[in-house]
C-alpha atoms as a PDB file:
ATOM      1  CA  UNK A   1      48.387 -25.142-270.876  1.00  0.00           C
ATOM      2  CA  UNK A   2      50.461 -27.822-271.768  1.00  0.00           C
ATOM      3  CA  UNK A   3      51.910 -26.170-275.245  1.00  0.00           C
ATOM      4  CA  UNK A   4      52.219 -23.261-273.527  1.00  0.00           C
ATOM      5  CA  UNK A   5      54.543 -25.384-271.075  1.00  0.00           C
ATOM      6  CA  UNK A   6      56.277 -26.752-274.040  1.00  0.00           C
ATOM      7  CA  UNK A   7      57.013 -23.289-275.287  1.00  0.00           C
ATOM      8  CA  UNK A   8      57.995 -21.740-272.081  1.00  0.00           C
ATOM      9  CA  UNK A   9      60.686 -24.982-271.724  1.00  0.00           C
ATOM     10  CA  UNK A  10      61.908 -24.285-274.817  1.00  0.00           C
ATOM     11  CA  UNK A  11      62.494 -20.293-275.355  1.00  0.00           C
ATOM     12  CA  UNK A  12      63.311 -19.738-271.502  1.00  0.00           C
ATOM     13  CA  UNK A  13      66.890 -21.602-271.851  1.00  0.00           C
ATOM     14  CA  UNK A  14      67.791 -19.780-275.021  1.00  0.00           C
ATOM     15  CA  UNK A  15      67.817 -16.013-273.051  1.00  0.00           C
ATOM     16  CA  UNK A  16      68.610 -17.099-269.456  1.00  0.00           C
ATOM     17  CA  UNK A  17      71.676 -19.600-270.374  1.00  0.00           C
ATOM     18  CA  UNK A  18      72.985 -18.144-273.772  1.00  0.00           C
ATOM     19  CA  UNK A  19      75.715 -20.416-275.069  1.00  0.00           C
ATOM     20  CA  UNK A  20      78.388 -17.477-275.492  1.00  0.00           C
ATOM     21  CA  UNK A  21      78.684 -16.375-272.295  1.00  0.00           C
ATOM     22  CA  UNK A  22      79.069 -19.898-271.038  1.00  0.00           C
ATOM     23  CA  UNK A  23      80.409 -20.732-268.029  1.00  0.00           C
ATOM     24  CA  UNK A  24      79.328 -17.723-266.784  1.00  0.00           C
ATOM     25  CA  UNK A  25      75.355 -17.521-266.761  1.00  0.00           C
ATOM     26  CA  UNK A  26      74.783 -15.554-263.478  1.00  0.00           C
ATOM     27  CA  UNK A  27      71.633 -13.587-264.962  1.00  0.00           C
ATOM     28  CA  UNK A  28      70.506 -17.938-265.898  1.00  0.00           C
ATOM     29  CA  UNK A  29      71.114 -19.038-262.224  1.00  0.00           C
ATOM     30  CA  UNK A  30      68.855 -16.505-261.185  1.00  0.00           C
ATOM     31  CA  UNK A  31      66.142 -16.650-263.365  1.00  0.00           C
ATOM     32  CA  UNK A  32      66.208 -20.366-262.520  1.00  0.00           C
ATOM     33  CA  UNK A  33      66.184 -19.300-258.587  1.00  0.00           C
ATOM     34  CA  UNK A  34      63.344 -17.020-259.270  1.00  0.00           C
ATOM     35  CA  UNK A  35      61.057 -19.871-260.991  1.00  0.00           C
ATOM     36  CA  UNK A  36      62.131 -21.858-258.288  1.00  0.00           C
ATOM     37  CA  UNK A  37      60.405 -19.639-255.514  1.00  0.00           C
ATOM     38  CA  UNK A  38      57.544 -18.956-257.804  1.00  0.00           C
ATOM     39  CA  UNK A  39      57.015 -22.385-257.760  1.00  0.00           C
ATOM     40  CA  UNK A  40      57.426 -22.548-254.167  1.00  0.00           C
ATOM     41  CA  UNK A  41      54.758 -19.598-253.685  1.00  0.00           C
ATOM     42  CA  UNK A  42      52.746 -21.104-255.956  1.00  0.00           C
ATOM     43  CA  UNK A  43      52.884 -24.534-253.734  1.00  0.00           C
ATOM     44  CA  UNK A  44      52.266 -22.949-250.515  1.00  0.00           C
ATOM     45  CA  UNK A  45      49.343 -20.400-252.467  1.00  0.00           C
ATOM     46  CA  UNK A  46      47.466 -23.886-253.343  1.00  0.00           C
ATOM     47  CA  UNK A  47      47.540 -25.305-249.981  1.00  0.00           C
ATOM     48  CA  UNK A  48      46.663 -22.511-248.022  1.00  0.00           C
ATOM     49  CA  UNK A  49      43.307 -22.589-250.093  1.00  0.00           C
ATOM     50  CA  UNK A  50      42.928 -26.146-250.096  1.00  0.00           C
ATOM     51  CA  UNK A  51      42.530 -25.887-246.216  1.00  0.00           C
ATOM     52  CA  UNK A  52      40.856 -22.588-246.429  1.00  0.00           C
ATOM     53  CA  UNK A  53      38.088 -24.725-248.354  1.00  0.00           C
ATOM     54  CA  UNK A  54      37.933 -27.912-246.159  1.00  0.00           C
ATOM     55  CA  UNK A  55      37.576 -26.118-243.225  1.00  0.00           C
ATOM     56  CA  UNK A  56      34.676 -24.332-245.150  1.00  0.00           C
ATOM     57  CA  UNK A  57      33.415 -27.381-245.993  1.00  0.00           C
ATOM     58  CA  UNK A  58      33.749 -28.810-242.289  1.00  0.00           C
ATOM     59  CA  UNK A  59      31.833 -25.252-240.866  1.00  0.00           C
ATOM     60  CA  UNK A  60      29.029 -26.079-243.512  1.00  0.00           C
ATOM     61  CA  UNK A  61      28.679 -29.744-242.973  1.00  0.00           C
ATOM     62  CA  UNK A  62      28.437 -28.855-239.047  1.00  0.00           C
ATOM     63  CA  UNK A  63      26.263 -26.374-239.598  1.00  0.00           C
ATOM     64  CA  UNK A  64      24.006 -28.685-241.888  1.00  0.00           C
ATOM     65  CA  UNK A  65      23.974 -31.303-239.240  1.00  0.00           C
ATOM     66  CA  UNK A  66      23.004 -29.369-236.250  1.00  0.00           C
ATOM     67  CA  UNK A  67      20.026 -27.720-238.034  1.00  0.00           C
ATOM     68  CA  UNK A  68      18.835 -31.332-239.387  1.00  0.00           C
ATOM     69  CA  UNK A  69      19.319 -32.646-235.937  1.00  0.00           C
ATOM     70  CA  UNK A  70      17.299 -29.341-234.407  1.00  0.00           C
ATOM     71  CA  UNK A  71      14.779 -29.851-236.994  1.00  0.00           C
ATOM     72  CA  UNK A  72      13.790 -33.479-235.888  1.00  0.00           C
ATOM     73  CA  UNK A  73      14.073 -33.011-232.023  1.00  0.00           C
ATOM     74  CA  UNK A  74      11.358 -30.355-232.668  1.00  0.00           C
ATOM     75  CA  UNK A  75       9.420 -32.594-234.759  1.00  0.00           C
ATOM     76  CA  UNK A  76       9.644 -35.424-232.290  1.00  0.00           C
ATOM     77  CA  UNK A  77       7.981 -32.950-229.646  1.00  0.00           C
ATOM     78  CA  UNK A  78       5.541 -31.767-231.496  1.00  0.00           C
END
């Protein structure tokens, strides 16, 4: 991943901010605004299942508890 990250840095700039049509890039400036809100997306796309998994995690290790807990009251009244 990381050469492909060195690749990506290096060929994007040559088509999205050619050097003859300097200072007027508009098609650059919104390329750059695009991987901008991809990266944004991407952000808010790894959080959302971050949480998604704790609270998973928080259901199961309730869930765990309650049947341990259940499990040795009805031992105890055996």
């Amino acid at each position: 991943m990381n050469a492909f990250a060195y690749i990506f840095t290096a060929w994007i700039p040559i088509f999205t901010f050619p050097a003859n049509e300097q200072p007027y890039i508009v098609m650059g400036n919104y390329v750059t605004a695009g991987f901008g809100l991809g990266a944004v997306l991407t952000v808010l796309a790894i959080r959302w299942f971050y949480l998604r998994d704790l609270e998973r995690q928080r259901k199961n290790t309730g869930a765990s508890r309650e049947s341990a807990s259940t499990s040795l009251e009805g031992s105890d009244s055996a």
